[in-house]
Protein backbone atom coordinates (compact mmCIF):
# COMPACT_ATOMS: atom_id res chain seq x y z
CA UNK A 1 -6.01 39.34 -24.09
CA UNK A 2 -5.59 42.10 -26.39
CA UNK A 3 -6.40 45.47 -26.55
CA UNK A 4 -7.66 46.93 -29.60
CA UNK A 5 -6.85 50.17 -30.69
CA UNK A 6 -9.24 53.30 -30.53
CA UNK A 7 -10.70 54.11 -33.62
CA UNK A 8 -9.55 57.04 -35.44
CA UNK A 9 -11.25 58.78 -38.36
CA UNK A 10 -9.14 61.03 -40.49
CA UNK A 11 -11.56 63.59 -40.49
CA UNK A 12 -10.97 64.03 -36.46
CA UNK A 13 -7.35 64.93 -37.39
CA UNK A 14 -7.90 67.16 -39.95
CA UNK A 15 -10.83 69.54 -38.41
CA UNK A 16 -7.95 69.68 -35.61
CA UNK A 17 -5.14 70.56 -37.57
CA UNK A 18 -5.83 74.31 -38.21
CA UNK A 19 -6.54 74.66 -34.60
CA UNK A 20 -3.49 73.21 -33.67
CA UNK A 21 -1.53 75.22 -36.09
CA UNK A 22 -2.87 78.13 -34.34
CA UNK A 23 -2.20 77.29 -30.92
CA UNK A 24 1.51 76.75 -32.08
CA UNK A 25 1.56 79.59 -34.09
CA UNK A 26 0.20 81.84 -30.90
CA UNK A 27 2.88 79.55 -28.72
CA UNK A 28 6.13 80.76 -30.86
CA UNK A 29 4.34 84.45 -30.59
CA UNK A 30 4.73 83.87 -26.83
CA UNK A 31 8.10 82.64 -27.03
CA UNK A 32 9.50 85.10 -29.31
CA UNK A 33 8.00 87.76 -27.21
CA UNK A 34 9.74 86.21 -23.63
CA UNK A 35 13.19 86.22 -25.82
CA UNK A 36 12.83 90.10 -27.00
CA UNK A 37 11.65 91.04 -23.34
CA UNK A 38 14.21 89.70 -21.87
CA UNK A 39 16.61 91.06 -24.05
CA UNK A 40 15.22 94.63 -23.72
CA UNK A 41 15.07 94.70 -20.22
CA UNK A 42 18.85 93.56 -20.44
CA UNK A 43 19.23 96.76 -22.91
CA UNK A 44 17.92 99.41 -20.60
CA UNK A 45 18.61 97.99 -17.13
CA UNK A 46 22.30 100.27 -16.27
CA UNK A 47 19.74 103.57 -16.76
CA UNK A 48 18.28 102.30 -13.82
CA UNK A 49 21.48 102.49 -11.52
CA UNK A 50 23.82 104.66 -13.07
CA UNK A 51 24.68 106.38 -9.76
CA UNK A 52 26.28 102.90 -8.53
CA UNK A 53 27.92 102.23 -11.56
CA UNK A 54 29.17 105.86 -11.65
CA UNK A 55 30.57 105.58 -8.04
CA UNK A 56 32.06 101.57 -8.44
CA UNK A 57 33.68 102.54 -11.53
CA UNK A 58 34.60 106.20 -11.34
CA UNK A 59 33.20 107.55 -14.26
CA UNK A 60 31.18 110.73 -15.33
CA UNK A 61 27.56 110.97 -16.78
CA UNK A 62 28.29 110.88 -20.75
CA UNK A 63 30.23 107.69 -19.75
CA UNK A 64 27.96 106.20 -17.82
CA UNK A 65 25.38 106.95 -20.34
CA UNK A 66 26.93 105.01 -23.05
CA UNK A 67 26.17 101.33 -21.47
CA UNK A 68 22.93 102.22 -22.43
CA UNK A 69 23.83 104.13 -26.06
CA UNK A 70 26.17 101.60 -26.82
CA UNK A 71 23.11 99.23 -27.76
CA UNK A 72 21.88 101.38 -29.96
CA UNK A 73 24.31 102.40 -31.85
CA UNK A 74 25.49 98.91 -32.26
CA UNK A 75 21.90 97.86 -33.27
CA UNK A 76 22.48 100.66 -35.91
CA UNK A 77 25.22 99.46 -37.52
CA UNK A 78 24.67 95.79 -37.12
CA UNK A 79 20.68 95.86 -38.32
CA UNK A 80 21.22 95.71 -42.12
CA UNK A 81 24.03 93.18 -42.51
CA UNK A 82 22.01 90.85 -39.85
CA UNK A 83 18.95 91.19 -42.33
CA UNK A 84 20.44 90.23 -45.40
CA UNK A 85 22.24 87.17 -43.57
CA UNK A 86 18.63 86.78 -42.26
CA UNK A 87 17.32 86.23 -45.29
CA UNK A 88 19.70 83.47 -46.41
CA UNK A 89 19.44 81.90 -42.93
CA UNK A 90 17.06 80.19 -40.76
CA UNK A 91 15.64 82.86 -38.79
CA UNK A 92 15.06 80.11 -35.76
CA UNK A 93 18.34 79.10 -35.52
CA UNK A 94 19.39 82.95 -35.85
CA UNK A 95 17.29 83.30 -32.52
CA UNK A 96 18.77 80.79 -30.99
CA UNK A 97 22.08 81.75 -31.50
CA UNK A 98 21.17 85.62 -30.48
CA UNK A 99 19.76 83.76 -27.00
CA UNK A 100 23.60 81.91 -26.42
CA UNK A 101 25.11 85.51 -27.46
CA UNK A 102 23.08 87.05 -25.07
CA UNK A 103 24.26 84.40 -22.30
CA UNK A 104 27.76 84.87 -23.06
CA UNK A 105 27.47 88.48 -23.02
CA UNK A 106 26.11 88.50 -19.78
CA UNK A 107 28.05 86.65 -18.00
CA UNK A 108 31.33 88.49 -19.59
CA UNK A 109 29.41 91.93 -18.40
CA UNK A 110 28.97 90.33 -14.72
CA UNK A 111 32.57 89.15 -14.89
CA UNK A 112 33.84 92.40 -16.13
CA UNK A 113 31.25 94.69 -13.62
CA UNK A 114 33.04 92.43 -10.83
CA UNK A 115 36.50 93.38 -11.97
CA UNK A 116 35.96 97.12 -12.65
CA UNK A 117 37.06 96.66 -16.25
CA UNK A 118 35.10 99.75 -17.71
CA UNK A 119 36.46 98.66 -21.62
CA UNK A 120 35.61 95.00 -21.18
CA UNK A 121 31.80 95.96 -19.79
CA UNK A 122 31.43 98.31 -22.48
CA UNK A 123 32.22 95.26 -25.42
CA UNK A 124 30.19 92.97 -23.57
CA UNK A 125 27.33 95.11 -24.49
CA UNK A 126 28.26 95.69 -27.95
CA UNK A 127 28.03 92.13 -28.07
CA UNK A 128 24.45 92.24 -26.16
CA UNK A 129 23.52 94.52 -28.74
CA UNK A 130 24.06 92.01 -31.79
CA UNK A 131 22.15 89.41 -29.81
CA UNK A 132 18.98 92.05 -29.60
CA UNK A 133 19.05 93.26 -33.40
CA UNK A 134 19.21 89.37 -34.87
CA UNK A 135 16.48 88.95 -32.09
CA UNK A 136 14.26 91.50 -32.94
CA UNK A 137 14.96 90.84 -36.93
CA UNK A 138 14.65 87.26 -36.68
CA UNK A 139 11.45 87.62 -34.47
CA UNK A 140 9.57 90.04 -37.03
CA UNK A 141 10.37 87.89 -39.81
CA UNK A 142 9.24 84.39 -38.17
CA UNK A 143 6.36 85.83 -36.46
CA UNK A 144 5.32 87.30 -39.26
CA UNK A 145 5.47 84.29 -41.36
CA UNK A 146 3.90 82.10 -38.99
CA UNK A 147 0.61 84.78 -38.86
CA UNK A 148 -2.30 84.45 -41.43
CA UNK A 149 -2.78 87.42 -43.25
CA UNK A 150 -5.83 88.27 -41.36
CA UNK A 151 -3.86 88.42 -37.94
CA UNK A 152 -0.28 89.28 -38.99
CA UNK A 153 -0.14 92.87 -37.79
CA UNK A 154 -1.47 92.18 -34.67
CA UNK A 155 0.80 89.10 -33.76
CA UNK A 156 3.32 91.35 -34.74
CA UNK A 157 2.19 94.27 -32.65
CA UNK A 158 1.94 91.66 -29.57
CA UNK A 159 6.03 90.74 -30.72
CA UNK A 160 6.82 94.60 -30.55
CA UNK A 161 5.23 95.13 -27.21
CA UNK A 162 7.79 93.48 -25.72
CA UNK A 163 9.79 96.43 -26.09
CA UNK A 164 8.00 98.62 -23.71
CA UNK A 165 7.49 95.41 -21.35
CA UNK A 166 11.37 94.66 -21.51
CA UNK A 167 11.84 98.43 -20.63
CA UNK A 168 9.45 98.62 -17.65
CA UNK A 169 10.90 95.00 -16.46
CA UNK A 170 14.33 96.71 -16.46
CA UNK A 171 13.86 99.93 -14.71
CA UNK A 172 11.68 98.24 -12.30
CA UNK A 173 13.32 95.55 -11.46
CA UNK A 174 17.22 96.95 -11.61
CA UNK A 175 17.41 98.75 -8.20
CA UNK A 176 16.59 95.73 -6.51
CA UNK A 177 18.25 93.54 -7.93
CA UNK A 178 21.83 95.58 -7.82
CA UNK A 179 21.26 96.34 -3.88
CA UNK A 180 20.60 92.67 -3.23
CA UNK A 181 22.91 90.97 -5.32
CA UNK A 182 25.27 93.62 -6.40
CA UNK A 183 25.08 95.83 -9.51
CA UNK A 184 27.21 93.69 -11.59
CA UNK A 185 24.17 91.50 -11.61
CA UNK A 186 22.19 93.01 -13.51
CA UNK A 187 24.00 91.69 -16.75
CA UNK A 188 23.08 88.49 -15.92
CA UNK A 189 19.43 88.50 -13.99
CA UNK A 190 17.71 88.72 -17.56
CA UNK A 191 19.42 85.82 -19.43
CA UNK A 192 17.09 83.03 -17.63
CA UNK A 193 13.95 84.77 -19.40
CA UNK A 194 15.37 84.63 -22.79
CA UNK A 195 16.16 80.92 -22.27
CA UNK A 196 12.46 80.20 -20.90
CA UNK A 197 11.54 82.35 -23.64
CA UNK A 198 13.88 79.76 -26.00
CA UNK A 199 11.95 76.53 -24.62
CA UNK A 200 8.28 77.84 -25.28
CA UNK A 201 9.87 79.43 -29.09
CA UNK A 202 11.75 76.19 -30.49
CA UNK A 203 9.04 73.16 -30.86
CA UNK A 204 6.35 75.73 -32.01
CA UNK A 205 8.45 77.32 -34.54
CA UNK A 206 9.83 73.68 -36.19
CA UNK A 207 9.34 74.03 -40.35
CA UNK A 208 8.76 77.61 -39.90
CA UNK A 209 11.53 79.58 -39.58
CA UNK A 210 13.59 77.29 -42.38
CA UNK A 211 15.37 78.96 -46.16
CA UNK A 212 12.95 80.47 -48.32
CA UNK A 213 14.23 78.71 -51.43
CA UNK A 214 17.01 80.53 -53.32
CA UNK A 215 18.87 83.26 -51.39
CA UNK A 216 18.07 86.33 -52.66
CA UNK A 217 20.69 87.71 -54.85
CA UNK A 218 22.83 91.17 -54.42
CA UNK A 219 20.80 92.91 -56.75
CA UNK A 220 17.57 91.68 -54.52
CA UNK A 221 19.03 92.86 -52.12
CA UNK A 222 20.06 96.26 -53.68
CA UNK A 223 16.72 97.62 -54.72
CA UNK A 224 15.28 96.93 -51.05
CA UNK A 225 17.62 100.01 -50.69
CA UNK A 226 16.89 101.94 -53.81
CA UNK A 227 12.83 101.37 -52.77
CA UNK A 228 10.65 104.03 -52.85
CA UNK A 229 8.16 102.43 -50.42
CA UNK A 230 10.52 101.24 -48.49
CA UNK A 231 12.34 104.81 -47.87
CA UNK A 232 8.88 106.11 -46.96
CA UNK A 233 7.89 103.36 -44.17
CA UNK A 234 11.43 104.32 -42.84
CA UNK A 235 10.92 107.71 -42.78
CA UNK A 236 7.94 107.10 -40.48
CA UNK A 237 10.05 104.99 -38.36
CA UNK A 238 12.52 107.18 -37.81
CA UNK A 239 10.45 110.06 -37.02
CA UNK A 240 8.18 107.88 -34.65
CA UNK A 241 11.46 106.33 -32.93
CA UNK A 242 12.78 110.68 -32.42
CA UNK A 243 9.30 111.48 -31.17
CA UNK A 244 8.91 108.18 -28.86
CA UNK A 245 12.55 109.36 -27.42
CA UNK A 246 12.50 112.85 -27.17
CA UNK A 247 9.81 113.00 -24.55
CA UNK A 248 11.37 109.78 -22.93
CA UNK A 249 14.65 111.94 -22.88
CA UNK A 250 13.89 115.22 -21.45
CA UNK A 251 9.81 114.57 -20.63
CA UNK A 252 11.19 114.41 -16.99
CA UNK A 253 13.68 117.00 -17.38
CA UNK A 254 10.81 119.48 -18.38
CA UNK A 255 8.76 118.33 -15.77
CA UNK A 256 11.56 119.10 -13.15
CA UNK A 257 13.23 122.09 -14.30
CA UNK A 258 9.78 123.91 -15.54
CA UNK A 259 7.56 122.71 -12.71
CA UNK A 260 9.45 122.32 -9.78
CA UNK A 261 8.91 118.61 -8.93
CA UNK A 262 11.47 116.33 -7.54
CA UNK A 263 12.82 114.01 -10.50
CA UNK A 264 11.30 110.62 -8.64
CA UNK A 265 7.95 111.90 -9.37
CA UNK A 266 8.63 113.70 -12.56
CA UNK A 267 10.28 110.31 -13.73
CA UNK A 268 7.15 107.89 -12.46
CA UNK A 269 4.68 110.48 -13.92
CA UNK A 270 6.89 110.52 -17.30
CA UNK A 271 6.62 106.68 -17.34
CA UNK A 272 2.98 106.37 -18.58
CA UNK A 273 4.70 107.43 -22.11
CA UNK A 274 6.24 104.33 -22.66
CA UNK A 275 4.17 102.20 -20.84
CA UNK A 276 0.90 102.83 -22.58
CA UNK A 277 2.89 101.29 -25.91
CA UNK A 278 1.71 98.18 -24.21
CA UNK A 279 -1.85 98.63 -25.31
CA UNK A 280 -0.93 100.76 -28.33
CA UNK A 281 1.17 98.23 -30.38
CA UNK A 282 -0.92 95.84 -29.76
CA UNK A 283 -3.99 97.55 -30.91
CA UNK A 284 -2.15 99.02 -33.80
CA UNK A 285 -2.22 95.62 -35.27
CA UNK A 286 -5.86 94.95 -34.12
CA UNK A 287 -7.20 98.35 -35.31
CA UNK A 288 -5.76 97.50 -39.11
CA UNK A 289 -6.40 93.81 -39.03
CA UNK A 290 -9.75 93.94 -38.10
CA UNK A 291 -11.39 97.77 -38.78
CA UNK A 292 -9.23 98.88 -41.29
CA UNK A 293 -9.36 95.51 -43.62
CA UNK A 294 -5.76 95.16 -43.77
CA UNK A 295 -4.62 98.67 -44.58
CA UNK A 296 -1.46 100.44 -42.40
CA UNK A 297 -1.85 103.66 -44.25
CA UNK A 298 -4.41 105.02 -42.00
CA UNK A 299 -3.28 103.61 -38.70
CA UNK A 300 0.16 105.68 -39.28
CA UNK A 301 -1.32 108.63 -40.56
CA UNK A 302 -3.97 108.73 -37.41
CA UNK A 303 -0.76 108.27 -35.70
CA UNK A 304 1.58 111.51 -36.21
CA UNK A 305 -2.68 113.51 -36.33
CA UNK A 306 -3.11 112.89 -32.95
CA UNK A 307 0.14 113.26 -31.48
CA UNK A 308 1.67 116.69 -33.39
CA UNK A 309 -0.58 118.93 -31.71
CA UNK A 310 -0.31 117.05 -28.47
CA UNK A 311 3.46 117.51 -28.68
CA UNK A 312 2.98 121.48 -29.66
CA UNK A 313 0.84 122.43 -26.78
CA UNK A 314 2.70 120.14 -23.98
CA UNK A 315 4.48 123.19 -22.51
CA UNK A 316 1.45 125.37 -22.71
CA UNK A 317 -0.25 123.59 -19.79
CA UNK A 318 1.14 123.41 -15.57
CA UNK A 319 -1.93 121.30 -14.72
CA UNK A 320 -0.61 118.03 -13.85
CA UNK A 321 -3.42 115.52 -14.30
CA UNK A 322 -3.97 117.17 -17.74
CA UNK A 323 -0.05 116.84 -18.40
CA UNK A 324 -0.57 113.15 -17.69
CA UNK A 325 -3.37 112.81 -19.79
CA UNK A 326 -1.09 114.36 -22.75
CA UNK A 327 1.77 111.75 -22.26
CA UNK A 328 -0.70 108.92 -21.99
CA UNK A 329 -2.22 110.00 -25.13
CA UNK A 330 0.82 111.47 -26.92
CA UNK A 331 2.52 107.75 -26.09
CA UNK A 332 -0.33 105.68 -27.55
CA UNK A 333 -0.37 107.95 -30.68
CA UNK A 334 3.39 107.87 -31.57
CA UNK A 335 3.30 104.17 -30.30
CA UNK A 336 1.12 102.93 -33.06
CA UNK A 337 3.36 103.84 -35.66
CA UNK A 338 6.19 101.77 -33.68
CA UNK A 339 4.01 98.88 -33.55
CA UNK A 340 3.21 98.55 -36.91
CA UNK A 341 5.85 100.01 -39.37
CA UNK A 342 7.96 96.52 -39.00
CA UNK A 343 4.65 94.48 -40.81
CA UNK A 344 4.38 97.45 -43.05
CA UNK A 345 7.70 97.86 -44.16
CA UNK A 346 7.81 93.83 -45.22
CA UNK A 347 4.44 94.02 -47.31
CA UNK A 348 6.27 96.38 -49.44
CA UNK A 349 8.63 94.18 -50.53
CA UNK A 350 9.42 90.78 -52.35
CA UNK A 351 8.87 87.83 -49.64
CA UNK A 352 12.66 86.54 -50.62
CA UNK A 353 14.05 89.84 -48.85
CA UNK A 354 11.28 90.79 -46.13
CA UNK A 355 14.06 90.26 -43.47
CA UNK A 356 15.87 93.48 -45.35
CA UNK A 357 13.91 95.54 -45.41
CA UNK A 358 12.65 94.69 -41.25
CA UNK A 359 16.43 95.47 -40.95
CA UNK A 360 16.54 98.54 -42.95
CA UNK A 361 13.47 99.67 -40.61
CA UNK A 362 14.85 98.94 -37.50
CA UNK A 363 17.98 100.45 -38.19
CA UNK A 364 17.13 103.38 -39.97
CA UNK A 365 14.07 103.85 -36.47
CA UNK A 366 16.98 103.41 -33.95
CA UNK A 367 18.98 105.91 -36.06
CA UNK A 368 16.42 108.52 -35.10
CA UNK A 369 16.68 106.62 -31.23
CA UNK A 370 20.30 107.94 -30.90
CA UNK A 371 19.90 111.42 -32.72
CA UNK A 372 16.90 112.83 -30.87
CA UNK A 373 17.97 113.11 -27.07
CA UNK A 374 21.15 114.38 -28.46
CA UNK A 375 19.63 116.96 -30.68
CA UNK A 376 17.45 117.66 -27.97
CA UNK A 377 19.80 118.14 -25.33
CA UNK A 378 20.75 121.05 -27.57
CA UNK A 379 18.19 122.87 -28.28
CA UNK A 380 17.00 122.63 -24.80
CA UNK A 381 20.39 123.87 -23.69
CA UNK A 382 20.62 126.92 -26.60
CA UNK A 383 17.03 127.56 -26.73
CA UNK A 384 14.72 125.72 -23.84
CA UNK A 385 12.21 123.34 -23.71
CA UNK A 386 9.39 125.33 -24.86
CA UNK A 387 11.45 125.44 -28.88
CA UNK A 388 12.50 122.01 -28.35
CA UNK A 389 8.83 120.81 -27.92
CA UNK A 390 7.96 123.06 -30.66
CA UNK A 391 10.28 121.10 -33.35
CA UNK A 392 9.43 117.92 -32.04
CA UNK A 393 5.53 118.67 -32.82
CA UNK A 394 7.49 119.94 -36.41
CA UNK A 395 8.56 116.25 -36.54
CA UNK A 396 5.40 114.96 -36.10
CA UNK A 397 3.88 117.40 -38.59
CA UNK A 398 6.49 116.20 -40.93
CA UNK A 399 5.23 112.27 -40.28
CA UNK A 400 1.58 113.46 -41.02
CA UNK A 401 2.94 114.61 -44.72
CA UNK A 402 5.14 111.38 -45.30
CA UNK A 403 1.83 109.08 -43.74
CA UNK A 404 -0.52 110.76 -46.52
CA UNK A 405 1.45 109.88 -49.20
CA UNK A 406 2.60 106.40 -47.65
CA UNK A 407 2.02 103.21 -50.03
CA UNK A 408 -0.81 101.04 -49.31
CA UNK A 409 0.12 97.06 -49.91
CA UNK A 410 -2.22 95.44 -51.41
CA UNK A 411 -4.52 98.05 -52.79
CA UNK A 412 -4.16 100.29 -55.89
């Protein structure tokens, strides 16, 4: 006996196909995102047990320090030349590679951690650091592309939250893993949800993340530099990126030094900063999508509004549930910016060389990541917190002149 088949009707398949292309469009979103939190949480995890590092390996506090810095400034230098390969790539590929990079860096960290060998953990995270800049590159540019127009910002601004996710993962997350398992473990624990992140990413992104056509040519590449628009989007993200770290820096320190509480609960109360980016670059992308039509200009300028006299008065106040309230507001502010200079910064820009200028952004943002607890450690040193608050709300002043005269893609 035979079976016949069921009866199709092409109609069927096509009123499904846009909802399927959505559901695998939202699917790489989610995969992409697992790979970049992952990879942050790998970033930011030694912060969380620098005093057993310090003792194990014998070192001082700047040392120490630079597992973490080391990340950045590699990201720094790395950014650019990752974006123009980028855009003669296939950014999927590029994100799979930056997931075995990650692997291998991990387990030559663990290795190394077990050994002692300060040098050899030290390039193991230079290494780590490659694998998060093509990450985070690669990731902006695909989920970008895979985004309508009407939703681009905010899948993007979902992407970029797992920044702040990645961080809290880390610092939460470290202690307990080092004292069970040893510290040199921490290297490692955060590889596995990169390559879960990996299996969700690959099938949705297939025909997505694939060559644009023609490379773009040197002289494409070139004028992403010499860019008007392009230096202004920067600008904003590099005073967003020294605002969003100077009160990550020495928020605690203030709190501590200034008001007499223990550095546990200055440090827990100083963590709503970072953690409210959560909500904020995600609704950065929301807020222009869908009530601003599209435009960025006004969600950046709103941005540096709110937060430069937040910044200005923090030191005026010793009330601590209003101090809260200030870093809970001052980290959404500054957050928005964060989340959504990287689909800004692309709009501005020929298609062919939107992975430029996401690199240009990120690098020139985690430029002003590295300067501003430096610069702050200063001031705070040769002047005290209450002038090093006071040119940080200067910073944010200065964003609220460069976000007034931003460009606006799209509109005349």
């Amino acid at each position: 006996m035979t079976t016949r088949p069921p009866t199709t009707h092409p109609e069927d398949s096509t009123s499904n196909e846009p909802q399927q292309q959505r559901q695998s469009a939202w699917r790489l979103v989610a995969g992409a995102s697992l790979i970049s939190t992952g990879l942050a949480a790998y970033e930011i995890v030694p912060a969380s047990v620098t005093p057993l590092i310090r003792d194990a390996l014998n070192i001082g506090p700047t040392i120490a320090g630079f597992l973490v810095g080391v990340m950045f400034g590699t990201a720094v230098i790395a950014s650019l030349p990752a974006g123009a390969a980028l855009d003669r790539a296939d950014s999927r590929t590029a994100m799979a590679l930056a997931v075995l990079t990650l692997v291998v860096a991990g387990t030559w960290g663990w290795i190394a951690g077990r050994r002692g060998d300060y040098r050899s953990v030290i390039a193991s995270r230079a290494l780590g650091g490659v694998a998060y800049v093509v990450v985070w590159n690669a990731g902006i540019d695909i989920v970008s592309r895979a985004a309508t127009s009407e939703n681009r910002a905010t899948a993007v601004g979902i992407f970029t939250a797992s920044g702040p996710i990645g961080f809290a993962l880390g610092q939460g997350t470290g202690p307990v893993i080092a004292h069970r398992f040893g510290w040199p473990t921490i290297f490692i624990a955060f590889t596995g949800l990169t390559v879960i992140g990996l299996v969700v990413f690959w099938p949705a992104s297939r025909g997505i993340g694939t060559s644009r056509g023609d490379a773009p040519s040197v002289q494409e590449f070139g004028a992403v530099l010499r860019n008007r628009e392009v230096w202004s989007v920067g600008l904003l993200g590099f005073l967003g990126y020294s605002l969003y770290l100077f009160v990550n820096s020495w928020g605690a320190s203030y709190l501590t030094t200034e008001l007499g509480l223990s550095l546990a609960v200055s440090g827990l109360l100083v963590a709503v900063f970072p953690a409210i980016g959560v909500v904020s670059r995600i609704s950065s992308g929301l807020l222009s999508d869908r009530v601003f039509g599209g435009r960025r200009q006004p969600i950046v300028f709103g941005s540096f509004a709110v937060a430069a006299p937040l910044v200005l008065v923090f030191t005026q106040f010793r009330s601590l549930p209003l101090l809260v309230a200030l870093l809970l507001l001052t980290g959404f502010a500054v957050q928005l910016t964060l989340g959504l200079s990287f689909t800004y910064v692309r709009e501005v820009v020929d298609s062919r060389v939107a992975a430029t200028a996401v690199a240009f952004q990120t690098s020139v943002g985690l430029a002003g990541a590295f300067l501003a607890p430096i610069a702050g450690g200063v001031v705070v040193d040769q002047a005290g917190f209450d002038t090093a608050f006071l040119l940080a709300g200067g910073l944010a002043i200065c964003g609220i002149v460069v976000a007034w005269r931003a460009p606006e893609p799209g509109y005349s």
